[in-house]
PDB file of N, CA and C in Angstrom:
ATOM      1  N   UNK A   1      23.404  84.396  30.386  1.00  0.00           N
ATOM      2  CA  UNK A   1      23.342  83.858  31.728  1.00  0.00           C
ATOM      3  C   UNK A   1      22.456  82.615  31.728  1.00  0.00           C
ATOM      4  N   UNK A   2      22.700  81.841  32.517  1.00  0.00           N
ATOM      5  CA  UNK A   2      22.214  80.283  32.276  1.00  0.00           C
ATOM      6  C   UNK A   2      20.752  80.517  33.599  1.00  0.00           C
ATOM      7  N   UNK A   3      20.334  79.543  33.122  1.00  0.00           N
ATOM      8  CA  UNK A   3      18.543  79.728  33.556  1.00  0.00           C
ATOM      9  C   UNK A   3      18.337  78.556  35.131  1.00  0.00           C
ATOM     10  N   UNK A   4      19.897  77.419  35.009  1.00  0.00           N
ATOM     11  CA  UNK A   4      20.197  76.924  36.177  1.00  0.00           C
ATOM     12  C   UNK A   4      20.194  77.616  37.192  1.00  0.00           C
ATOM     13  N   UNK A   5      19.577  76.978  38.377  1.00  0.00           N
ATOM     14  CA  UNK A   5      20.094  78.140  40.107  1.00  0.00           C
ATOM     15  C   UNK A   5      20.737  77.593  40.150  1.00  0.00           C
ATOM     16  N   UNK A   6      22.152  78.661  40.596  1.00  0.00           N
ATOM     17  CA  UNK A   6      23.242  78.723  41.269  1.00  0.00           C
ATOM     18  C   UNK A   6      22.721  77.599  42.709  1.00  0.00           C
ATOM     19  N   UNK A   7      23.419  77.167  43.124  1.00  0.00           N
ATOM     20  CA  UNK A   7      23.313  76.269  44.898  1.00  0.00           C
ATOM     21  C   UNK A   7      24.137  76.251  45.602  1.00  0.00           C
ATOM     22  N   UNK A   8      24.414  76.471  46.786  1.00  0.00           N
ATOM     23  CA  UNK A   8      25.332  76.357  47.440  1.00  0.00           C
ATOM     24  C   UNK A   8      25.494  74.804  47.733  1.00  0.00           C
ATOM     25  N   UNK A   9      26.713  73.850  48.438  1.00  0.00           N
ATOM     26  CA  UNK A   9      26.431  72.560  48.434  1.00  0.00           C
ATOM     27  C   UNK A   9      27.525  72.721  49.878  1.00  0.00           C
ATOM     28  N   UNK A  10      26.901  72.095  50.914  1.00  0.00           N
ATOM     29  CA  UNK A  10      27.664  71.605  51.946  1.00  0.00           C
ATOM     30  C   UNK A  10      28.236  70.327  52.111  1.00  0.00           C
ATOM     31  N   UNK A  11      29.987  70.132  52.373  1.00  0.00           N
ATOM     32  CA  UNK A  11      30.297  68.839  52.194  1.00  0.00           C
ATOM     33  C   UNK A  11      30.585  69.012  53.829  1.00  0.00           C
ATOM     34  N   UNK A  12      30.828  67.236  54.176  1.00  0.00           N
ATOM     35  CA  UNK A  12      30.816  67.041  55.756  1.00  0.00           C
ATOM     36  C   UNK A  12      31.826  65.715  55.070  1.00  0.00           C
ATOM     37  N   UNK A  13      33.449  65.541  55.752  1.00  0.00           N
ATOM     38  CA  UNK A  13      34.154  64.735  55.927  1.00  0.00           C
ATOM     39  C   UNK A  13      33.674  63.454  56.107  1.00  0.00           C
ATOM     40  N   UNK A  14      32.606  63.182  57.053  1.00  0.00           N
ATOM     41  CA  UNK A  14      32.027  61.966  57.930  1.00  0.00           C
ATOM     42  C   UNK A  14      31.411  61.300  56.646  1.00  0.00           C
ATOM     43  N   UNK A  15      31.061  62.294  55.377  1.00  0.00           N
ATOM     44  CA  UNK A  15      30.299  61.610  54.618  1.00  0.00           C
ATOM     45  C   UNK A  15      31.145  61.340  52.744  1.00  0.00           C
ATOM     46  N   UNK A  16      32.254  61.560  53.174  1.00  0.00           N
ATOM     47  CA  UNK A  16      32.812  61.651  51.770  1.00  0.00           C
ATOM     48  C   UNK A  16      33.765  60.450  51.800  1.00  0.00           C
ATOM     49  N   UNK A  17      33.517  60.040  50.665  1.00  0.00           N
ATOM     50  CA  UNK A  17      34.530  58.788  49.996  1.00  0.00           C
ATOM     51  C   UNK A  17      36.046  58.923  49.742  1.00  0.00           C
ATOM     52  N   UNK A  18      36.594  58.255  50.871  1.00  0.00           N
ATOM     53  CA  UNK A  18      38.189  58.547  50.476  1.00  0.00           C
ATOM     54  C   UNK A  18      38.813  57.739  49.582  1.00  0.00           C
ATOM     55  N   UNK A  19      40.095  57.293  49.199  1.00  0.00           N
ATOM     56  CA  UNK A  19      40.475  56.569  48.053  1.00  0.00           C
ATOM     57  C   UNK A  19      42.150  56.737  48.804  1.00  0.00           C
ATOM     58  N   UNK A  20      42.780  55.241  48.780  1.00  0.00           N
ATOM     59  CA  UNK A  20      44.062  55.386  49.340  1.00  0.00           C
ATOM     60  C   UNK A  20      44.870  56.272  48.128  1.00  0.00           C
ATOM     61  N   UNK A  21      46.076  56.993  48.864  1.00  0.00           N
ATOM     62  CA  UNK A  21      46.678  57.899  48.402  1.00  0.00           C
ATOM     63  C   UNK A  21      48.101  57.528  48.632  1.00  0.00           C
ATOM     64  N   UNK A  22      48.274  56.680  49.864  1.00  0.00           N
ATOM     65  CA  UNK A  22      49.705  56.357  50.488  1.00  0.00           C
ATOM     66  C   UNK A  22      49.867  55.700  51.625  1.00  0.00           C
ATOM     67  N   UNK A  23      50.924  54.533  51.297  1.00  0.00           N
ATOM     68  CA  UNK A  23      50.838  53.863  52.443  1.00  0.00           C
ATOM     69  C   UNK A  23      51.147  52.478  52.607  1.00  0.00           C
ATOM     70  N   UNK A  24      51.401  51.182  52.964  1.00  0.00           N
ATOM     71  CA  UNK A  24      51.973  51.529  53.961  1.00  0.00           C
ATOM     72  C   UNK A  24      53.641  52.208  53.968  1.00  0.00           C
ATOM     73  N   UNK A  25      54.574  52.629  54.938  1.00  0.00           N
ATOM     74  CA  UNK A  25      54.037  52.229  56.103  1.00  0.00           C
ATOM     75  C   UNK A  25      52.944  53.691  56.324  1.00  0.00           C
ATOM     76  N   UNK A  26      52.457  53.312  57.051  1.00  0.00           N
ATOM     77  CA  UNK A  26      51.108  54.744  57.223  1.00  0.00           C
ATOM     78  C   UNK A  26      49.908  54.556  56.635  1.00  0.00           C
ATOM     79  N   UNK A  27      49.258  55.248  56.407  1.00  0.00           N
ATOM     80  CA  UNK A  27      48.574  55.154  55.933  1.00  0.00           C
ATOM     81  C   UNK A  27      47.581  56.533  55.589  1.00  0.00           C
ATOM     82  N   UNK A  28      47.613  56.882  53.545  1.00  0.00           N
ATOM     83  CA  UNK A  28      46.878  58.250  53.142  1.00  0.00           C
ATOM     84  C   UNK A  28      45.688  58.392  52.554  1.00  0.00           C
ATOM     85  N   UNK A  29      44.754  58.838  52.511  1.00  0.00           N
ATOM     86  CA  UNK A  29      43.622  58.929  52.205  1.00  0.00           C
ATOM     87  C   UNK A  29      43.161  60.002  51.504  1.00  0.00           C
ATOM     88  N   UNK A  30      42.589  60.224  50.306  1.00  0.00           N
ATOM     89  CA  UNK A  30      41.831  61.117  49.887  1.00  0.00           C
ATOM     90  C   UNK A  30      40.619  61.526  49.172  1.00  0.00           C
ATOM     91  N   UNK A  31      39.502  62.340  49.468  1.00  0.00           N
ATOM     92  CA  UNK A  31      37.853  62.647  49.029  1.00  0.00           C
ATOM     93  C   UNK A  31      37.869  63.694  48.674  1.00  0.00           C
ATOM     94  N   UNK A  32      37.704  63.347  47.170  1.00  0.00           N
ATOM     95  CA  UNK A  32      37.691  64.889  46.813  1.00  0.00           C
ATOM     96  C   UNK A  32      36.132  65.383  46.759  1.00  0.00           C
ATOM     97  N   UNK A  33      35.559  66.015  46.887  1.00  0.00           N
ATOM     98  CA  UNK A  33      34.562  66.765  47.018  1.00  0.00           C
ATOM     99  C   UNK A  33      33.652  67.204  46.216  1.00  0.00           C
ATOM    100  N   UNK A  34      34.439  68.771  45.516  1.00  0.00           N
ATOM    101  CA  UNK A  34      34.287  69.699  44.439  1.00  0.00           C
ATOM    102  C   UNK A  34      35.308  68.928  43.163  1.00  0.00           C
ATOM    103  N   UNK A  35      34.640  68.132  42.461  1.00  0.00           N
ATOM    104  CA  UNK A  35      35.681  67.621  40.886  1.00  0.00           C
ATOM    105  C   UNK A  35      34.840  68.545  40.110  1.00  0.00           C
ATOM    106  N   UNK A  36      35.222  68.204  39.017  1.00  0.00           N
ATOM    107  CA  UNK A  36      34.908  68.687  37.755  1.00  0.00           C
ATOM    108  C   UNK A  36      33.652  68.843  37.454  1.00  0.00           C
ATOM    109  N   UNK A  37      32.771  67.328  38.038  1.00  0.00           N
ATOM    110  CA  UNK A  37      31.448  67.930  37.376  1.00  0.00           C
ATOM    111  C   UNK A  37      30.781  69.088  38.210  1.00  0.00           C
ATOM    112  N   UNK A  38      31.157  69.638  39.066  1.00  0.00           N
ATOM    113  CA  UNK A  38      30.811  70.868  40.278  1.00  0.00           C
ATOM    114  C   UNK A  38      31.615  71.904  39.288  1.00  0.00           C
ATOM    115  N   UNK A  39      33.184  71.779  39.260  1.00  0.00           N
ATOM    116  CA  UNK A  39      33.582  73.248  38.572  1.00  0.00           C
ATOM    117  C   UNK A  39      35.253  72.777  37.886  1.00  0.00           C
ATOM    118  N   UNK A  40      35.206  73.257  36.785  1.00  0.00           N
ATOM    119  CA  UNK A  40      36.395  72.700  35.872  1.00  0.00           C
ATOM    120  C   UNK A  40      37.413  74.066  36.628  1.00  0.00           C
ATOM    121  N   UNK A  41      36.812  75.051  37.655  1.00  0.00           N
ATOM    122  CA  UNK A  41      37.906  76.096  37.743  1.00  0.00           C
ATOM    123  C   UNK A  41      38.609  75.445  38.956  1.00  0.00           C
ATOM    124  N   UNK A  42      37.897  74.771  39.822  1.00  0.00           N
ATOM    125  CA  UNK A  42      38.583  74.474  41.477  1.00  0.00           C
ATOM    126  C   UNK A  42      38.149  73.293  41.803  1.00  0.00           C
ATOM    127  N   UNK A  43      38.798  72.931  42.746  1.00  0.00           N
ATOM    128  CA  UNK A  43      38.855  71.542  43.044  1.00  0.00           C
ATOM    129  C   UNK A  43      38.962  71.783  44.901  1.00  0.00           C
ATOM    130  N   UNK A  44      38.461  70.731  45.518  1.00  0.00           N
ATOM    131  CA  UNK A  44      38.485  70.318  46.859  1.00  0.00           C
ATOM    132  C   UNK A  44      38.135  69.347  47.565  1.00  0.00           C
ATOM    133  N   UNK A  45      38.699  68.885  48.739  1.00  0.00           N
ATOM    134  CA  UNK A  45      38.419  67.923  49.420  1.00  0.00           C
ATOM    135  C   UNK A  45      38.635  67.761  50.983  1.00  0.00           C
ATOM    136  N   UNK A  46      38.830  66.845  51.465  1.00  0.00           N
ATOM    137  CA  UNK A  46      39.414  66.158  52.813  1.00  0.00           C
ATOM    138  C   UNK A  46      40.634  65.131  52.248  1.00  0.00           C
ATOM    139  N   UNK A  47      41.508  65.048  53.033  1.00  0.00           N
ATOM    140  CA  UNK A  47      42.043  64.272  53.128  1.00  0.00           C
ATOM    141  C   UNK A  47      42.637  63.542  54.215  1.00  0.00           C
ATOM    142  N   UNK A  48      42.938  62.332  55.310  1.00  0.00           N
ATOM    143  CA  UNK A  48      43.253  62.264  56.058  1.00  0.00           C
ATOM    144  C   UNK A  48      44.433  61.536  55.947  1.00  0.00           C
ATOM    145  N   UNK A  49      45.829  61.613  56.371  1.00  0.00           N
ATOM    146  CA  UNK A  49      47.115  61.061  56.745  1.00  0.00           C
ATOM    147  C   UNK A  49      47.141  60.928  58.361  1.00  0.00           C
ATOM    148  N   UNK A  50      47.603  59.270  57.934  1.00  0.00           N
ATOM    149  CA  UNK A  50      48.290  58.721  59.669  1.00  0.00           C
ATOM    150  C   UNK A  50      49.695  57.916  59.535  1.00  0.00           C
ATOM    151  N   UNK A  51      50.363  58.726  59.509  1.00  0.00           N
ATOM    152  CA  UNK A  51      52.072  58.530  59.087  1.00  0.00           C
ATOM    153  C   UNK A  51      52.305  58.219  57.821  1.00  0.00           C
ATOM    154  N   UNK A  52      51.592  58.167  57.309  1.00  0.00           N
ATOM    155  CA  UNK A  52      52.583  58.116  55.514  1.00  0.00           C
ATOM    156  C   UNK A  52      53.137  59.405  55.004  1.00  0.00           C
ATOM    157  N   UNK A  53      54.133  59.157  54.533  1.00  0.00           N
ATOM    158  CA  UNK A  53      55.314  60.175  53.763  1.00  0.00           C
ATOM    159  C   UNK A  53      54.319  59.786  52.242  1.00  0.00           C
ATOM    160  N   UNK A  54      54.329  60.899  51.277  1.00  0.00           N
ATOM    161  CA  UNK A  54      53.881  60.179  49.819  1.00  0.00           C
ATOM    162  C   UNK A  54      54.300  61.784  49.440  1.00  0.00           C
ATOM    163  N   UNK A  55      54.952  61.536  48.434  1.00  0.00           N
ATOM    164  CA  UNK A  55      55.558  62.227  47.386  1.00  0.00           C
ATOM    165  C   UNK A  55      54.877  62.968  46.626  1.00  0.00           C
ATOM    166  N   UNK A  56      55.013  64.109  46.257  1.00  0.00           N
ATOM    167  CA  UNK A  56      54.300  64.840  45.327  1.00  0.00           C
ATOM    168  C   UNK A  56      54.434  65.983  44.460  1.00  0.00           C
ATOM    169  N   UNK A  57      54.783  66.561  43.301  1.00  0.00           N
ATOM    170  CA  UNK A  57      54.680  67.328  42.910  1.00  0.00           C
ATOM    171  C   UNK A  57      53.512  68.310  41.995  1.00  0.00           C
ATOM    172  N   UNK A  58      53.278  69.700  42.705  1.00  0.00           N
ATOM    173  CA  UNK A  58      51.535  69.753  42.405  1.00  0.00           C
ATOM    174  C   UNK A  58      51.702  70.417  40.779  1.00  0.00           C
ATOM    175  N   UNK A  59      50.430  69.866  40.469  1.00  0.00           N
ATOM    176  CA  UNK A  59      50.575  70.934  39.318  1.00  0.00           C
ATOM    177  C   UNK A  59      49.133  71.538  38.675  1.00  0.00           C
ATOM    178  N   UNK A  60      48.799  72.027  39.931  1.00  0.00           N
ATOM    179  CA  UNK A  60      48.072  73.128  40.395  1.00  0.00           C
ATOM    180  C   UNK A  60      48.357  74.217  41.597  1.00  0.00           C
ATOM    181  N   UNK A  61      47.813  74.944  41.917  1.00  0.00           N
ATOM    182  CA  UNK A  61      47.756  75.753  43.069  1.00  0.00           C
ATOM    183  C   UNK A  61      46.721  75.604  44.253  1.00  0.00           C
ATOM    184  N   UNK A  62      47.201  75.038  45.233  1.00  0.00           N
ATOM    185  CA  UNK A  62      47.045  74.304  46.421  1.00  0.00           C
ATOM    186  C   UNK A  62      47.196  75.138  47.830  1.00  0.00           C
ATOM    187  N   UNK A  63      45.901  74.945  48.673  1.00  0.00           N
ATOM    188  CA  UNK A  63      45.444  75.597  49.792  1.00  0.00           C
ATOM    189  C   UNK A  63      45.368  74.919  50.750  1.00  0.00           C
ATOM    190  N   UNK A  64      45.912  74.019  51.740  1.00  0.00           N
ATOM    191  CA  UNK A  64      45.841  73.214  52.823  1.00  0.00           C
ATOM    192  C   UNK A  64      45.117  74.095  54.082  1.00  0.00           C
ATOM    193  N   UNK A  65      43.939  73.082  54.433  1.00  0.00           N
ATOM    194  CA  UNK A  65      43.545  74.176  56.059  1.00  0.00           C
ATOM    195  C   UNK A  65      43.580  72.969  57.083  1.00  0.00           C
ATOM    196  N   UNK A  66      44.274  72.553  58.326  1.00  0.00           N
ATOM    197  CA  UNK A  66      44.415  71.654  58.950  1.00  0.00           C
ATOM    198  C   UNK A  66      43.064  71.639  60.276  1.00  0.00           C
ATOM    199  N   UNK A  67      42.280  70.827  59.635  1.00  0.00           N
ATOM    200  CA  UNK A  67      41.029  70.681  60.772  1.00  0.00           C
ATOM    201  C   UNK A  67      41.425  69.337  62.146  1.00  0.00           C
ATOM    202  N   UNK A  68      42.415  68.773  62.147  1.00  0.00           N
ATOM    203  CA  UNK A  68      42.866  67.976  63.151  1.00  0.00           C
ATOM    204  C   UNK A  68      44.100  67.388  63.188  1.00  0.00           C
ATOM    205  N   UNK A  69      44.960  67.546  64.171  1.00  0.00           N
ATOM    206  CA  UNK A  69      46.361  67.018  64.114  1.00  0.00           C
ATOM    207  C   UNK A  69      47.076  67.776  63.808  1.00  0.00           C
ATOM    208  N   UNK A  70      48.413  67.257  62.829  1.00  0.00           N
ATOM    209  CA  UNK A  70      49.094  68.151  62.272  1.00  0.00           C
ATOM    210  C   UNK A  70      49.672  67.483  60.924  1.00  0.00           C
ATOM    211  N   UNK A  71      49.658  68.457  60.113  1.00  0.00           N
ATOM    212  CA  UNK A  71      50.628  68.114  58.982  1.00  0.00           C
ATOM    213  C   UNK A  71      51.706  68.672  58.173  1.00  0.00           C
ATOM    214  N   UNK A  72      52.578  67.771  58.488  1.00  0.00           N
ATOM    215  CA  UNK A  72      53.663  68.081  57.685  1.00  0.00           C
ATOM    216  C   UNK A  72      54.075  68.022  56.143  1.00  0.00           C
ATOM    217  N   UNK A  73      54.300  69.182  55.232  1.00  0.00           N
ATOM    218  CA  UNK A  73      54.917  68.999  54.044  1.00  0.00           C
ATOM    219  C   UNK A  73      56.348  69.862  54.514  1.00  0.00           C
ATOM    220  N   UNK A  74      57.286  69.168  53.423  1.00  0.00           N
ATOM    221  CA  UNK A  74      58.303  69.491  53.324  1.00  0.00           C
ATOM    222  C   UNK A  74      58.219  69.601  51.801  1.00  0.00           C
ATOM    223  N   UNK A  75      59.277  70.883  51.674  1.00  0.00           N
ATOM    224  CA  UNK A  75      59.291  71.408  50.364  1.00  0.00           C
ATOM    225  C   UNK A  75      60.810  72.606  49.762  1.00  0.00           C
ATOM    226  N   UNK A  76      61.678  72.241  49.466  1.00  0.00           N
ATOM    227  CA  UNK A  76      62.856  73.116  49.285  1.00  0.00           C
ATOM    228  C   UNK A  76      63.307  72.822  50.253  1.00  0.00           C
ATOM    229  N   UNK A  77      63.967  71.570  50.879  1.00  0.00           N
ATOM    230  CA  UNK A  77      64.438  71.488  52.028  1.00  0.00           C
ATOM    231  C   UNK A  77      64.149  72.178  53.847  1.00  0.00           C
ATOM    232  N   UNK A  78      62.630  72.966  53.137  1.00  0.00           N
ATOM    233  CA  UNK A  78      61.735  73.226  54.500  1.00  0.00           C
ATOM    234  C   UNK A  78      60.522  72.611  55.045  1.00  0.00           C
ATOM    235  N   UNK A  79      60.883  72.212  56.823  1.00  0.00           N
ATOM    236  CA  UNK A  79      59.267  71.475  56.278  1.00  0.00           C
ATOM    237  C   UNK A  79      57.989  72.767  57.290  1.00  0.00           C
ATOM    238  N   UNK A  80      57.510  72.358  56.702  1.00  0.00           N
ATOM    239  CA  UNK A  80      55.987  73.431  57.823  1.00  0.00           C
ATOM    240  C   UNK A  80      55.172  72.213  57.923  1.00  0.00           C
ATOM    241  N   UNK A  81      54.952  72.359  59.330  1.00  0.00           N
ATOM    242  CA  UNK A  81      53.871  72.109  60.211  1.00  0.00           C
ATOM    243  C   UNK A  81      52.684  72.847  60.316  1.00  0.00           C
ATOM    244  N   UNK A  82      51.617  72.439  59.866  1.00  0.00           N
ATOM    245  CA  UNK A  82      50.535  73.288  60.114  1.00  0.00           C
ATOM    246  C   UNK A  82      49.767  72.482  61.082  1.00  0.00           C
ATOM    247  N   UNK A  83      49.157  73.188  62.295  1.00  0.00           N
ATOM    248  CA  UNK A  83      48.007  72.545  62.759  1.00  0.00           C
ATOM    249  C   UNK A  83      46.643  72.923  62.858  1.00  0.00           C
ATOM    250  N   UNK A  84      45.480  72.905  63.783  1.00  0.00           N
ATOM    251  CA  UNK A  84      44.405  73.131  63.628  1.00  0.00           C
ATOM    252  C   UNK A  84      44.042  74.994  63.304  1.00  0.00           C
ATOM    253  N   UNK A  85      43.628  75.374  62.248  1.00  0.00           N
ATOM    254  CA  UNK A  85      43.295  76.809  62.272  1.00  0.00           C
ATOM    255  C   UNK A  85      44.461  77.566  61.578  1.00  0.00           C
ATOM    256  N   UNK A  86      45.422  76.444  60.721  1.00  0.00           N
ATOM    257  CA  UNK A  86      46.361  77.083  60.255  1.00  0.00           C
ATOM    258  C   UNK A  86      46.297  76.593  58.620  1.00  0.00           C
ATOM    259  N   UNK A  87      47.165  77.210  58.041  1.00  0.00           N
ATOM    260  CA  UNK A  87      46.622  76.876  56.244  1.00  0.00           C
ATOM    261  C   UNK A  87      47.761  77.042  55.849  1.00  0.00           C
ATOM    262  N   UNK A  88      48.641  76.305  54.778  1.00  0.00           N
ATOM    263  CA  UNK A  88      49.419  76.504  53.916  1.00  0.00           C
ATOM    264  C   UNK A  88      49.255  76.939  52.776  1.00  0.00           C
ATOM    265  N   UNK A  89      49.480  77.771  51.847  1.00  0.00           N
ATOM    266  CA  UNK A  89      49.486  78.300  49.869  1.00  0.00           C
ATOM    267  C   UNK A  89      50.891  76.940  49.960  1.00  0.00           C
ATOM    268  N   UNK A  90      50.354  76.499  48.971  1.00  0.00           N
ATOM    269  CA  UNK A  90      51.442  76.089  48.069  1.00  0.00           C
ATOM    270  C   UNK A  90      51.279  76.094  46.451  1.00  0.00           C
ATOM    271  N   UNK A  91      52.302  77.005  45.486  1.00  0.00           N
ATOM    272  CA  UNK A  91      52.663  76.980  44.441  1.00  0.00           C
ATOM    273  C   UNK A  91      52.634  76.081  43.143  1.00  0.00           C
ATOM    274  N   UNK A  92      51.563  76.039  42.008  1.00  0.00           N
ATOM    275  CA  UNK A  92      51.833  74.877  40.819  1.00  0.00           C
ATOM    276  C   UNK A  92      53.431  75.115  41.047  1.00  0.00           C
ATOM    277  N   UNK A  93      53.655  73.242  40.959  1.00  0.00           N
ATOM    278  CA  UNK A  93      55.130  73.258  40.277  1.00  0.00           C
ATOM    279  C   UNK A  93      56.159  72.892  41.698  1.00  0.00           C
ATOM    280  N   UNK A  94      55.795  72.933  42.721  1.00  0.00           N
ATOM    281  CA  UNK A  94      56.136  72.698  44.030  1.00  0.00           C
ATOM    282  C   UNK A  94      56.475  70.946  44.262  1.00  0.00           C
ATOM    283  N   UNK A  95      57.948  70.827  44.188  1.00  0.00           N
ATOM    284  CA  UNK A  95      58.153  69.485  44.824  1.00  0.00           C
ATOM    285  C   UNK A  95      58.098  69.231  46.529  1.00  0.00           C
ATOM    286  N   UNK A  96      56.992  68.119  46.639  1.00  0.00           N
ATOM    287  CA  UNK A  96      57.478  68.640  48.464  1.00  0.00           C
ATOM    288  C   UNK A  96      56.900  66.625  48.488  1.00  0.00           C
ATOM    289  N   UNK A  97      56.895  66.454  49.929  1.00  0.00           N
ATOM    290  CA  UNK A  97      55.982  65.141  50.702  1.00  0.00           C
ATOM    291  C   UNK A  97      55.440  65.568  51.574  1.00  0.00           C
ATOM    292  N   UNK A  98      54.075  64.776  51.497  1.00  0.00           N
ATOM    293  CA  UNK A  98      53.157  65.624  52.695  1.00  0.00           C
ATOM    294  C   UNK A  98      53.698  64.315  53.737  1.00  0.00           C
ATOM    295  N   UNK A  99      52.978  64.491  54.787  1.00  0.00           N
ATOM    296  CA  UNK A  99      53.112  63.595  56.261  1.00  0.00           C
ATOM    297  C   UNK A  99      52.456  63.952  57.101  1.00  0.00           C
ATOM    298  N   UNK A 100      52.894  63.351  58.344  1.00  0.00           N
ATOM    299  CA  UNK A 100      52.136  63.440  59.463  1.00  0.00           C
ATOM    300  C   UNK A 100      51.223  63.358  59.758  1.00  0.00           C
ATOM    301  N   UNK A 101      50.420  63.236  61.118  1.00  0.00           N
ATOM    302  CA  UNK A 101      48.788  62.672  61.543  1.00  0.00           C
ATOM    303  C   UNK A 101      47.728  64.220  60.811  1.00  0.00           C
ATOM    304  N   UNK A 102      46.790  63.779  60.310  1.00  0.00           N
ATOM    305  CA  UNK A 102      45.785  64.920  60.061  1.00  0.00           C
ATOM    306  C   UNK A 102      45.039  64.568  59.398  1.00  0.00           C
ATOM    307  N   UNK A 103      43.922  65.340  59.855  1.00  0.00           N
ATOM    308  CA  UNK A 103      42.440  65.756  59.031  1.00  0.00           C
ATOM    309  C   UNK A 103      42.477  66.821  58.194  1.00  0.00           C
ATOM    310  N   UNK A 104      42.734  66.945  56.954  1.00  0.00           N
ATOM    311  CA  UNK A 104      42.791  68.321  56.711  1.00  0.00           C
ATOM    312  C   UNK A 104      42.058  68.331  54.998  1.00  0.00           C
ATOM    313  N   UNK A 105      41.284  69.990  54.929  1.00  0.00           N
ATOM    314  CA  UNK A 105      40.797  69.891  54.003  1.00  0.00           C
ATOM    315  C   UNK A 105      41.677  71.127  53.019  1.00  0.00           C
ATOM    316  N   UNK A 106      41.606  70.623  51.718  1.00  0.00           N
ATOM    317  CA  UNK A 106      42.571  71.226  50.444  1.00  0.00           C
ATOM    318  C   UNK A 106      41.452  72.051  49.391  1.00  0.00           C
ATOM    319  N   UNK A 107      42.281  73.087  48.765  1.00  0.00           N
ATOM    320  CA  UNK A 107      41.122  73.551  47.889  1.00  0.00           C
ATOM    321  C   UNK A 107      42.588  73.813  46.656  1.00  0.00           C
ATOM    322  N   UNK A 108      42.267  73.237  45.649  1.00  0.00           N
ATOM    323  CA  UNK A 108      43.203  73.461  44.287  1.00  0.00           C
ATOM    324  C   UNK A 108      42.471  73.998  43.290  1.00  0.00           C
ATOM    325  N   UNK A 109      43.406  74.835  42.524  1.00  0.00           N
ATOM    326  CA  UNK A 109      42.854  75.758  41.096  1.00  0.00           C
ATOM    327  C   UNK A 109      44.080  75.256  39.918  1.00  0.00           C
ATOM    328  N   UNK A 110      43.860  74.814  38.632  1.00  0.00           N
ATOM    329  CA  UNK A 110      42.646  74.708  38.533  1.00  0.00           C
ATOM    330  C   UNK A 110      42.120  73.271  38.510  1.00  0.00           C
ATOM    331  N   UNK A 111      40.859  73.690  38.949  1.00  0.00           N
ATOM    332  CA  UNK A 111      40.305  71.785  38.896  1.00  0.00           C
ATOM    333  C   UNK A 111      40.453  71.092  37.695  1.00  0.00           C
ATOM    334  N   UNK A 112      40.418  71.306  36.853  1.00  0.00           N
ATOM    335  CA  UNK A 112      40.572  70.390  35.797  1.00  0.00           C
ATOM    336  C   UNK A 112      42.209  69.979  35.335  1.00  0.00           C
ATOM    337  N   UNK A 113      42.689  70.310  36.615  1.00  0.00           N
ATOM    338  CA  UNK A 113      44.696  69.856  36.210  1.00  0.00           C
ATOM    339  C   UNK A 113      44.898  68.338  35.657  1.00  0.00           C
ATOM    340  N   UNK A 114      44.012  67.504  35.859  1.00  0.00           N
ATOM    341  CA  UNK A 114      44.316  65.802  35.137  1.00  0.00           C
ATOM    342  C   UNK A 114      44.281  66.465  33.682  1.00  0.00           C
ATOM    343  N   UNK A 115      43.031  66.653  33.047  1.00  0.00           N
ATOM    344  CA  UNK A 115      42.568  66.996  31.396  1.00  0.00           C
ATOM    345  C   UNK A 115      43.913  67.829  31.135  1.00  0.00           C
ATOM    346  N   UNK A 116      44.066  68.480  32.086  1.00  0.00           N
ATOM    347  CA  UNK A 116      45.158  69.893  31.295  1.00  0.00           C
ATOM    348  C   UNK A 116      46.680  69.399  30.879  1.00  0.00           C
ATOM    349  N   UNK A 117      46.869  68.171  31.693  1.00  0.00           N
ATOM    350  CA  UNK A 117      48.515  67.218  31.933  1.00  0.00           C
ATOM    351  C   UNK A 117      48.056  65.866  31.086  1.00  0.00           C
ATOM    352  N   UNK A 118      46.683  65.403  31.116  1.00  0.00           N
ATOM    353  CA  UNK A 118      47.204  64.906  29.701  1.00  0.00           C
ATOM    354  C   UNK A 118      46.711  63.450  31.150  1.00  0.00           C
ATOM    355  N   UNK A 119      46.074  63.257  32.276  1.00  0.00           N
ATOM    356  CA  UNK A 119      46.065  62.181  33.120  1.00  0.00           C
ATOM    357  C   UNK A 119      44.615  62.185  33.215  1.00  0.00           C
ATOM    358  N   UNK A 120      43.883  62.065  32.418  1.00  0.00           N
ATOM    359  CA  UNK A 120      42.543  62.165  32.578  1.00  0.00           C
ATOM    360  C   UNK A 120      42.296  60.510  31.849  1.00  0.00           C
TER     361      UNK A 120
END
């Protein structure tokens, strides 16, 4: 057992660095939070979308919780809407596009999916 304390760490949206993700037309944003040097098992962030469609296929396992607005992924020719207080699972290996207006924060396993695909 390691001689480091464990810490809990509080992240706040207002204060995290986004990085465009998609756009125009729209415009996507994303801060990731929890990377690698926090934990090679999980990953998390905020992200905010204001109409951009952007393409994606995950290749990890992905937790959407919608803290404002709404967002849309479509995926197998279904789309879900999630809005405030609602959460999507989505599946490694899942072709979908996210969209629509939102604040929403993501939690993926495992965090280290760039190193593991070879995009690091």
């Amino acid at each position: 057992m390691s001689d480091t304390p464990i810490r809990a760490i509080k992240f706040d949206h207002r204060d995290t660095a986004f990085r465009h993700r998609g756009g125009p037309p729209g415009h996507a944003e994303i801060g990731r939070t929890v990377d690698t040097a926090l934990s090679e098992t999980m990953g998390a962030g905020f992200a905010r979308w204001e109409g951009a469609e952007v393409a994606w296929t995950v290749l990890y396992d992905e937790v959407i919780f919608v803290i404002e607005g709404e967002l849309e992924v479509t995926a197998a020719g279904e789309t879900h809407r999630i809005a405030p207080g609602q959460m999507l699972w989505i599946p490694e290996g899942t072709e979908l596009v996210y969209g629509g207006q939102a604040l929403f924060g993501y939690a993926l396993y495992p965090g280290n999916w760039k190193a593991l695909h070879g995009m690091d």
